[in-house]
Each structure stands twice: as structure tokens, then as C-alpha cells.
PDB file of N, CA and C in Angstrom:
ATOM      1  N   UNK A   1      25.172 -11.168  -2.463  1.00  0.00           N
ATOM      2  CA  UNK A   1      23.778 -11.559  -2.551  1.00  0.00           C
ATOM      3  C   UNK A   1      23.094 -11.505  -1.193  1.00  0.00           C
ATOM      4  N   UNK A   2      23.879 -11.544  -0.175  1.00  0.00           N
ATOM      5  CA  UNK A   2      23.465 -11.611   1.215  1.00  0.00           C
ATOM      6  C   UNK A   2      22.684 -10.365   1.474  1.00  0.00           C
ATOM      7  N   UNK A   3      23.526  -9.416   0.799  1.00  0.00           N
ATOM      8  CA  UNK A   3      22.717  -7.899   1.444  1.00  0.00           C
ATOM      9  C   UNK A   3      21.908  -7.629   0.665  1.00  0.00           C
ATOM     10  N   UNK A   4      21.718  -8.054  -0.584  1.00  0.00           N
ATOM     11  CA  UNK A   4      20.640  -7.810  -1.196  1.00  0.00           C
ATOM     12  C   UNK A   4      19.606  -8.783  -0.651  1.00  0.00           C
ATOM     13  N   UNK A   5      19.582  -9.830  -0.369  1.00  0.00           N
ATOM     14  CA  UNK A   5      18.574 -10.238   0.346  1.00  0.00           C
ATOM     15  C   UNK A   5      17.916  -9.918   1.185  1.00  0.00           C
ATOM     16  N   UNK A   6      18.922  -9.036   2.580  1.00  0.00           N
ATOM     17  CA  UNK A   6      18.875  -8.663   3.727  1.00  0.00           C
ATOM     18  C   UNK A   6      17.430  -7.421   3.353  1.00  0.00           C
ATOM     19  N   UNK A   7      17.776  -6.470   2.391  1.00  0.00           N
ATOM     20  CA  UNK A   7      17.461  -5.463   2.361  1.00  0.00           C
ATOM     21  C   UNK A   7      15.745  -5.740   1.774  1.00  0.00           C
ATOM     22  N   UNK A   8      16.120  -6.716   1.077  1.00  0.00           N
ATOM     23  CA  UNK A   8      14.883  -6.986   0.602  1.00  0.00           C
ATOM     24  C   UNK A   8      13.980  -7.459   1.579  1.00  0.00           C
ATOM     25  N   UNK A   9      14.163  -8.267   2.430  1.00  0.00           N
ATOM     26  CA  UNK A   9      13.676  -8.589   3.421  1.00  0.00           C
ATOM     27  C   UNK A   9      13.393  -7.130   4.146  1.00  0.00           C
ATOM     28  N   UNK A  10      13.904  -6.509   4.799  1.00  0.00           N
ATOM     29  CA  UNK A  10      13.220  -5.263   5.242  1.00  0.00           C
ATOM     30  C   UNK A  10      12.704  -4.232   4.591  1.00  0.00           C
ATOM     31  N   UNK A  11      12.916  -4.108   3.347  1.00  0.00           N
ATOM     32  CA  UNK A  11      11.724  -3.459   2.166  1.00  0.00           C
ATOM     33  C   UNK A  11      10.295  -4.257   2.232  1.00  0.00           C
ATOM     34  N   UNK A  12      10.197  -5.769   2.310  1.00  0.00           N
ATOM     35  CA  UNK A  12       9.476  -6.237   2.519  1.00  0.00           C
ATOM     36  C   UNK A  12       8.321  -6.385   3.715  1.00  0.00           C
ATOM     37  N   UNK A  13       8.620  -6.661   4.472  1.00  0.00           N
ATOM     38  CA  UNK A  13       8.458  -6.197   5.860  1.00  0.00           C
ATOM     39  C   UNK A  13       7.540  -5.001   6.327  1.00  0.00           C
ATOM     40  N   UNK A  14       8.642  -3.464   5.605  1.00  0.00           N
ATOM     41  CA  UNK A  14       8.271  -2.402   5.596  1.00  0.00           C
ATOM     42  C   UNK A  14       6.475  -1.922   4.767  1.00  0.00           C
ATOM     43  N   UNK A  15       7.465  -2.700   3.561  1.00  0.00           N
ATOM     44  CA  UNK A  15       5.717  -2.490   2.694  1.00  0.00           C
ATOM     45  C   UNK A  15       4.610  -3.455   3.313  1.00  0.00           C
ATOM     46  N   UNK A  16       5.157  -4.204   4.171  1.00  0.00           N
ATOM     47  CA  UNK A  16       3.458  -5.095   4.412  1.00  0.00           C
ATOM     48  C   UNK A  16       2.922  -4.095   5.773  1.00  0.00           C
ATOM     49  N   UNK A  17       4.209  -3.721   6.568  1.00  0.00           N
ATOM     50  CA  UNK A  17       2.722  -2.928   7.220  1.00  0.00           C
ATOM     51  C   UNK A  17       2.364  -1.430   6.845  1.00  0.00           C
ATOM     52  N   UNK A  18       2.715  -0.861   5.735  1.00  0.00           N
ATOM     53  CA  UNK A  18       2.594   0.070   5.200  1.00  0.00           C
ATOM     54  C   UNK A  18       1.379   0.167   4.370  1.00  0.00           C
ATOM     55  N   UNK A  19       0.886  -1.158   3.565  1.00  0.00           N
ATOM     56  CA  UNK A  19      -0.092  -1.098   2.868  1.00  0.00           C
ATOM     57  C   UNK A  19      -1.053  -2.076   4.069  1.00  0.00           C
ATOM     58  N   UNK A  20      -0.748  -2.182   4.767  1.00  0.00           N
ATOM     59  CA  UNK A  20      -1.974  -2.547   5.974  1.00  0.00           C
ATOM     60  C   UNK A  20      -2.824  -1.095   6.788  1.00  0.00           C
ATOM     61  N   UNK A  21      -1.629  -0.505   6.801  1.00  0.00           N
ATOM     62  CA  UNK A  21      -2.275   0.731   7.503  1.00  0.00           C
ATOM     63  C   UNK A  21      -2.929   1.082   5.978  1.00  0.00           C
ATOM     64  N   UNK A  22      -2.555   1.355   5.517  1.00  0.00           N
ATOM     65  CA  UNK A  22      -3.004   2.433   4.297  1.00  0.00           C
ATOM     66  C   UNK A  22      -4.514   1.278   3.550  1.00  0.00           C
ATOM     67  N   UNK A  23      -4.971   0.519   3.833  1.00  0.00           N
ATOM     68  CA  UNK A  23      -5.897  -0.217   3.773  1.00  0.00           C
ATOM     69  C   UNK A  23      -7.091  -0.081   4.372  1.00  0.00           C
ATOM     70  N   UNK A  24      -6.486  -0.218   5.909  1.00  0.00           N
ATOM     71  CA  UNK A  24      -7.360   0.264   6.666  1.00  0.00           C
ATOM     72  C   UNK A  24      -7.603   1.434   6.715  1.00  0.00           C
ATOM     73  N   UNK A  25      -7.151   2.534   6.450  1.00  0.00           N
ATOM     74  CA  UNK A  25      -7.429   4.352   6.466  1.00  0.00           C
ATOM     75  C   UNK A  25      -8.357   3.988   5.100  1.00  0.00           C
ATOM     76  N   UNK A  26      -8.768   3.343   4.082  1.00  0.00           N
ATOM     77  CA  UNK A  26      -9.680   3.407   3.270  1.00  0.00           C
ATOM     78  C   UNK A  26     -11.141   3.593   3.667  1.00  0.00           C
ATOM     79  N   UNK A  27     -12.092   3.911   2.928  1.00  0.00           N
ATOM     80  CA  UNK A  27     -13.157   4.381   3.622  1.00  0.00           C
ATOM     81  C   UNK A  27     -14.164   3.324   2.844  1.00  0.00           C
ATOM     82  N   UNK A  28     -15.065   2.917   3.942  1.00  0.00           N
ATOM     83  CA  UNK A  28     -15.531   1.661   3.381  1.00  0.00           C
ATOM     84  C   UNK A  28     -16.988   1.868   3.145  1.00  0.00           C
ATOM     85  N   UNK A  29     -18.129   1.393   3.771  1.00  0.00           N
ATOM     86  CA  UNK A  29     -19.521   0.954   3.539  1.00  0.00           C
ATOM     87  C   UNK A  29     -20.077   2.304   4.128  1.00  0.00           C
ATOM     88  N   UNK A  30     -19.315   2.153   5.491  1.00  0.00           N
ATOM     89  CA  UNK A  30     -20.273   2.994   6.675  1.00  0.00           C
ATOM     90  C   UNK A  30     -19.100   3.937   6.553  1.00  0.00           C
ATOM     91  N   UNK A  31     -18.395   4.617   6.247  1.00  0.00           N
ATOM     92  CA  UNK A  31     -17.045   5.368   6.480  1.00  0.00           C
ATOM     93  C   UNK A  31     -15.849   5.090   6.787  1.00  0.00           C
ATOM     94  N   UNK A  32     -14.691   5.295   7.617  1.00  0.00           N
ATOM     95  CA  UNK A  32     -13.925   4.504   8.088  1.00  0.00           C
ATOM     96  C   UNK A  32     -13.111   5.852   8.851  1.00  0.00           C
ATOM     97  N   UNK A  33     -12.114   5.516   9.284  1.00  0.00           N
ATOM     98  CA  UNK A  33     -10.552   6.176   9.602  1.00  0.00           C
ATOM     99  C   UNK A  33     -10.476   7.431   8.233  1.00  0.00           C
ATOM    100  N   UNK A  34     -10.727   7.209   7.098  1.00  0.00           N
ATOM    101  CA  UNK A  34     -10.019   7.798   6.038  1.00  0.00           C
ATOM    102  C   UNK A  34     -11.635   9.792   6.431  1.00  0.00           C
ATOM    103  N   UNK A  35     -12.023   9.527   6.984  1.00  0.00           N
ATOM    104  CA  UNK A  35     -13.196  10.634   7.268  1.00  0.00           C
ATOM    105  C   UNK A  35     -12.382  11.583   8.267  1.00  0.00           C
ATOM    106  N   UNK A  36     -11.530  11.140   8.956  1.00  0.00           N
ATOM    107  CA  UNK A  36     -10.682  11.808   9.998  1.00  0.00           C
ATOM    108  C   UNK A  36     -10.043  12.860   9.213  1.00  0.00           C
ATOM    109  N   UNK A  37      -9.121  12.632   7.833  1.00  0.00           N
ATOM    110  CA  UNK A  37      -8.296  13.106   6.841  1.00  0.00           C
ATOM    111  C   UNK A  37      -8.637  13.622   6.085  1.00  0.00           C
ATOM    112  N   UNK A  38     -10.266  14.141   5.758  1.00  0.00           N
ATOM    113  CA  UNK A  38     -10.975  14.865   5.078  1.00  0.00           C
ATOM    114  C   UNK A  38     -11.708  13.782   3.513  1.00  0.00           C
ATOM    115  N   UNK A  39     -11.296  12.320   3.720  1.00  0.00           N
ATOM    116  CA  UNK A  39     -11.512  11.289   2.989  1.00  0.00           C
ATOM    117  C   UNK A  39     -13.448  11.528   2.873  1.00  0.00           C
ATOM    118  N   UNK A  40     -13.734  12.110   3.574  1.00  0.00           N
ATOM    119  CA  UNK A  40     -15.611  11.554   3.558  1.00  0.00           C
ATOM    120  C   UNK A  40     -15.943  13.174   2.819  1.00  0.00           C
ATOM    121  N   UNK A  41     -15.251  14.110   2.574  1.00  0.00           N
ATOM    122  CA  UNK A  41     -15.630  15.356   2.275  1.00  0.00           C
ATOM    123  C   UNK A  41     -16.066  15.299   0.675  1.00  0.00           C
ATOM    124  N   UNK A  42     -16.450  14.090  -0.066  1.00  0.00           N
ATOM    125  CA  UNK A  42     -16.757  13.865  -1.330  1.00  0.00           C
ATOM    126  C   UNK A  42     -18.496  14.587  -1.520  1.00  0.00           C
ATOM    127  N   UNK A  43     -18.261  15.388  -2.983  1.00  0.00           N
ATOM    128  CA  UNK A  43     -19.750  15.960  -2.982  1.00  0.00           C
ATOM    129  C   UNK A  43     -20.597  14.985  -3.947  1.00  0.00           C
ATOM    130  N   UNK A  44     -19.930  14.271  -4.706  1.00  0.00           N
ATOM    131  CA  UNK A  44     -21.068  13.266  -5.770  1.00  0.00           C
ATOM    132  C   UNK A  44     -20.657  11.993  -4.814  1.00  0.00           C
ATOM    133  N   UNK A  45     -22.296  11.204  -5.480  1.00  0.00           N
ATOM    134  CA  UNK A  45     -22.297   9.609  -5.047  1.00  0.00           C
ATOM    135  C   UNK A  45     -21.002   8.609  -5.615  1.00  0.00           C
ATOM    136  N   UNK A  46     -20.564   9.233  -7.042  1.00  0.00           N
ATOM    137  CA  UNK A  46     -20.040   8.849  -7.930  1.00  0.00           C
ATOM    138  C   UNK A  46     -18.654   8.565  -7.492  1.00  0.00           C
ATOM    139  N   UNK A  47     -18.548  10.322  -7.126  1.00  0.00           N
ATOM    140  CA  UNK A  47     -17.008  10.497  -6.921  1.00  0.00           C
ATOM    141  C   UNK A  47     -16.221  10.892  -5.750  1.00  0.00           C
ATOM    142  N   UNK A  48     -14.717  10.372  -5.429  1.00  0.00           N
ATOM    143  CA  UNK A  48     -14.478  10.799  -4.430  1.00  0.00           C
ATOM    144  C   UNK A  48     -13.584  12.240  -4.254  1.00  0.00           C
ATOM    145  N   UNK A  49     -13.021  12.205  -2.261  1.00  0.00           N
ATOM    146  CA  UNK A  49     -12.677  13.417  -2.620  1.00  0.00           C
ATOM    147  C   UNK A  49     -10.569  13.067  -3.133  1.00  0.00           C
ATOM    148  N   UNK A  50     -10.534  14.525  -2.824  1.00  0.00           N
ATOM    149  CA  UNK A  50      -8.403  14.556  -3.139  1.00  0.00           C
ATOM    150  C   UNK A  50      -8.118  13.446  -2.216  1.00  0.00           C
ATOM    151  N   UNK A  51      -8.532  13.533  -0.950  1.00  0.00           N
ATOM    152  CA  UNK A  51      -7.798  12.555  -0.100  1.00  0.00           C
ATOM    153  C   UNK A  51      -7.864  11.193  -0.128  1.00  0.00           C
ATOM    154  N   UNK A  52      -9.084  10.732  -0.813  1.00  0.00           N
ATOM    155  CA  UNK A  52      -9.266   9.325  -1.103  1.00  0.00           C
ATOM    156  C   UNK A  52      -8.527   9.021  -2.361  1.00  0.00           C
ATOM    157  N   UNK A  53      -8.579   9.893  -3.558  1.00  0.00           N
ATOM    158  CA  UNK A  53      -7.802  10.078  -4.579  1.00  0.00           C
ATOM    159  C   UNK A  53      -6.169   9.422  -4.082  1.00  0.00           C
ATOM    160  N   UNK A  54      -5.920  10.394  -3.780  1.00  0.00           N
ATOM    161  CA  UNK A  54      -4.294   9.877  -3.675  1.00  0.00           C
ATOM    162  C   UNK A  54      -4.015   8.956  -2.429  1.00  0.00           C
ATOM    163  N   UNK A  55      -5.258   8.609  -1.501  1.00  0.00           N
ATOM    164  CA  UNK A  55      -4.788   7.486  -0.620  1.00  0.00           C
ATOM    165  C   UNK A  55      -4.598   6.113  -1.857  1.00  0.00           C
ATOM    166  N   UNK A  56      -5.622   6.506  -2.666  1.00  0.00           N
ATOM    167  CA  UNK A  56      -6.007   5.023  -3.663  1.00  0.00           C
ATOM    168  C   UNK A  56      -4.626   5.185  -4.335  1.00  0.00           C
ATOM    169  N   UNK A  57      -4.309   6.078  -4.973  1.00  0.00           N
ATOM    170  CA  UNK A  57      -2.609   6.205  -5.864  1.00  0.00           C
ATOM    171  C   UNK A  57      -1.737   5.188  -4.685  1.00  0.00           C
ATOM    172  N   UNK A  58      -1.363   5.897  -3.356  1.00  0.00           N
ATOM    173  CA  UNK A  58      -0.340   5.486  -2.586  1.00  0.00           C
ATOM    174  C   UNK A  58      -0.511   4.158  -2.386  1.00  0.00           C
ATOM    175  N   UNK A  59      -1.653   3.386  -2.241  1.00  0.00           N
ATOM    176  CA  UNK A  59      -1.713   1.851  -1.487  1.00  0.00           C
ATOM    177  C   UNK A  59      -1.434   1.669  -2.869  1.00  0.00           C
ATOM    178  N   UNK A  60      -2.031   1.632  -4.332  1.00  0.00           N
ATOM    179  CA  UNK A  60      -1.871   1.129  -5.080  1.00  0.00           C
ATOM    180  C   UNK A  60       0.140   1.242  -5.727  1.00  0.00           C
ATOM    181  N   UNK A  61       0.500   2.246  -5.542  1.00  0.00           N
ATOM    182  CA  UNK A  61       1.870   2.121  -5.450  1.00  0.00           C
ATOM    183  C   UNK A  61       2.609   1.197  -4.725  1.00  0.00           C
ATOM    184  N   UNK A  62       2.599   1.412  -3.176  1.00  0.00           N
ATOM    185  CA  UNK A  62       2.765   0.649  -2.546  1.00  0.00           C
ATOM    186  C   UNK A  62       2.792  -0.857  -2.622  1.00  0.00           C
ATOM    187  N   UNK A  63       1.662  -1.055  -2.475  1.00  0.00           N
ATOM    188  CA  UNK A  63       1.061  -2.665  -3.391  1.00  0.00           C
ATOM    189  C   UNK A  63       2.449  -3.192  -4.404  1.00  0.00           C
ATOM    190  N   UNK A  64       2.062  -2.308  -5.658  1.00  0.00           N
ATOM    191  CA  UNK A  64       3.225  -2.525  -6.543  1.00  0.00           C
ATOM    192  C   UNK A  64       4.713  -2.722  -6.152  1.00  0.00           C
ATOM    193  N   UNK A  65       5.088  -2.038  -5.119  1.00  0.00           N
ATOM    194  CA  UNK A  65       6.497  -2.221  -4.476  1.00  0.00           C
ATOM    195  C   UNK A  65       6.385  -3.271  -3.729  1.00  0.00           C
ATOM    196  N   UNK A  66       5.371  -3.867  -3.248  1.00  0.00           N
ATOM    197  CA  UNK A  66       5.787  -5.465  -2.442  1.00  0.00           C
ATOM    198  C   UNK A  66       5.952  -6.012  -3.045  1.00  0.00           C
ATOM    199  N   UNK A  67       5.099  -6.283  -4.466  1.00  0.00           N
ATOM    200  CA  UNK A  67       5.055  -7.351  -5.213  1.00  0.00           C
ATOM    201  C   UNK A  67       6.331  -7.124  -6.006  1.00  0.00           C
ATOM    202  N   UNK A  68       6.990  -6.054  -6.556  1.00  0.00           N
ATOM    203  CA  UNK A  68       8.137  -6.204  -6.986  1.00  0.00           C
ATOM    204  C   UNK A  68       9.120  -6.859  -5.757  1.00  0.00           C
ATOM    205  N   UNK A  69       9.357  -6.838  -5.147  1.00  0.00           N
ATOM    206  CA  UNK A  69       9.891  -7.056  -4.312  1.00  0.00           C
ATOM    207  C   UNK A  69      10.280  -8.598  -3.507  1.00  0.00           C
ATOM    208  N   UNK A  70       8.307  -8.917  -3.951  1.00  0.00           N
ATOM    209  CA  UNK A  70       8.206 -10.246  -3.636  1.00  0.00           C
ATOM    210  C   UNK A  70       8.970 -11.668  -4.758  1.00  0.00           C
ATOM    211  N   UNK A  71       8.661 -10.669  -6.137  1.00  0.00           N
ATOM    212  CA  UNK A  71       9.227 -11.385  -7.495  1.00  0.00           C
ATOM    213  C   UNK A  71      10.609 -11.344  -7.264  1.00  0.00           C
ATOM    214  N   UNK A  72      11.223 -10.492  -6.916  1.00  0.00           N
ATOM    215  CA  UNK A  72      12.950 -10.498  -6.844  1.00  0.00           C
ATOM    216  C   UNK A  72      13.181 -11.362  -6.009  1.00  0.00           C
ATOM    217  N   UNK A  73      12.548 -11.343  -4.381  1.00  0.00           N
ATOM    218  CA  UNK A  73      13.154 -12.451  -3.226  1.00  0.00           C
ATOM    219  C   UNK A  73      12.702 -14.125  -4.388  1.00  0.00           C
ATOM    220  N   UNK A  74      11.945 -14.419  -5.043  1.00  0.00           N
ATOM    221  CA  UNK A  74      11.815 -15.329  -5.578  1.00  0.00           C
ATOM    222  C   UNK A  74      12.842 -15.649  -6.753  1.00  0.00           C
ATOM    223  N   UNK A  75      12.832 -14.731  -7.648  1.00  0.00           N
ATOM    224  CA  UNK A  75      14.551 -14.910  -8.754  1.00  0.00           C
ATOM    225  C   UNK A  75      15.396 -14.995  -7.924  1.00  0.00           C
ATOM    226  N   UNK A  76      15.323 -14.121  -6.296  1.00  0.00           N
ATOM    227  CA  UNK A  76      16.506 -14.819  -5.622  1.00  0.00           C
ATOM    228  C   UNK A  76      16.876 -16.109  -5.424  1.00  0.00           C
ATOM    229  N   UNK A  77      15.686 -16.383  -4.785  1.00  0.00           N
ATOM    230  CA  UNK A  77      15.961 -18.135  -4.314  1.00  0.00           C
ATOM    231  C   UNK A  77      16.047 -19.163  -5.231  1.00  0.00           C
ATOM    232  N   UNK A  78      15.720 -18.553  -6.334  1.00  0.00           N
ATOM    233  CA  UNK A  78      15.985 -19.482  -7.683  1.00  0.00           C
ATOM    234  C   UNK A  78      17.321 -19.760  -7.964  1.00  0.00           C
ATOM    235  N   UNK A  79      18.054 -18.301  -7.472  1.00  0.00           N
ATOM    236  CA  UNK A  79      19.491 -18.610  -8.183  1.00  0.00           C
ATOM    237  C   UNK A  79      20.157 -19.366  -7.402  1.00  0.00           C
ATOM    238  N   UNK A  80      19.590 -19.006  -6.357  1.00  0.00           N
ATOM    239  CA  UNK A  80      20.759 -20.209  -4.907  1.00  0.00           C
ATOM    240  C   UNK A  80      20.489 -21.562  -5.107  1.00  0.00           C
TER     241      UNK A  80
END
């Protein structure tokens, strides 16, 4: 159980500053970081472009892997 903890702990870790960066590369009010990556190259008001597309997939993946992650370190500490 030790190393599964261990690991979880640095999966954890990993995904928080992973979906921090990938947060901030989002493109916000006035633009952001994500315009560097071709993120601002959108032709409707509506819609965005590929690169904002799959930045939104990846954080939102991401996301999902902390929180799994976060639920397991918690069934962990339950069982101890």
C-alpha cells in the first residue's frame, strides 16, 4: 500500500502543476499565452480555433486524472 500511495502522491503533484500551466495557456477576456500557439486564430465570435479545441480536451482530461486520483488517496486513507 506504501507504493501505491507513494505513486499517487507524485501523479498527484504532477497533475496539479500540469493543469495549472494548461489553465493559464487558456485564452481569456483580452487573449492570453494560448495566442502564442495559434489559440487566437478563431474566425467566428462563436467558435474557437483546433488549438483551443484540444487545449480544452487536455485540461479537461487532465482535471479528470487529479480528481481520480484525489478519490483513490481518500479510499486510501479510509482503509488505514
Amino acid at each position: 500500500m506504501t507504493a501505491l500511495r507513494i505513486i499517487l502522491n507524485v501523479l498527484l503533484v504532477f497533475s496539479s502543476f500540469v493543469v495549472v500551466a494548461l489553465v493559464l495557456l487558456h485564452k481569456g477576456r483580452g487573449g492570453g499565452l494560448s495566442d502564442m500557439f495559434g489559440g487566437g486564430m478563431s474566425s467566428g465570435a462563436g467558435s474557437s480555433g483546433v488549438a483551443e479545441r484540444n487545449l480544452n480536451r487536455l485540461t479537461v482530461g487532465i482535471a479528470l486524472l487529479w480528481t481520480a486520483v484525489i478519490i483513490l488517496l481518500g479510499l486510501l486513507q479510509r482503509v488505514d
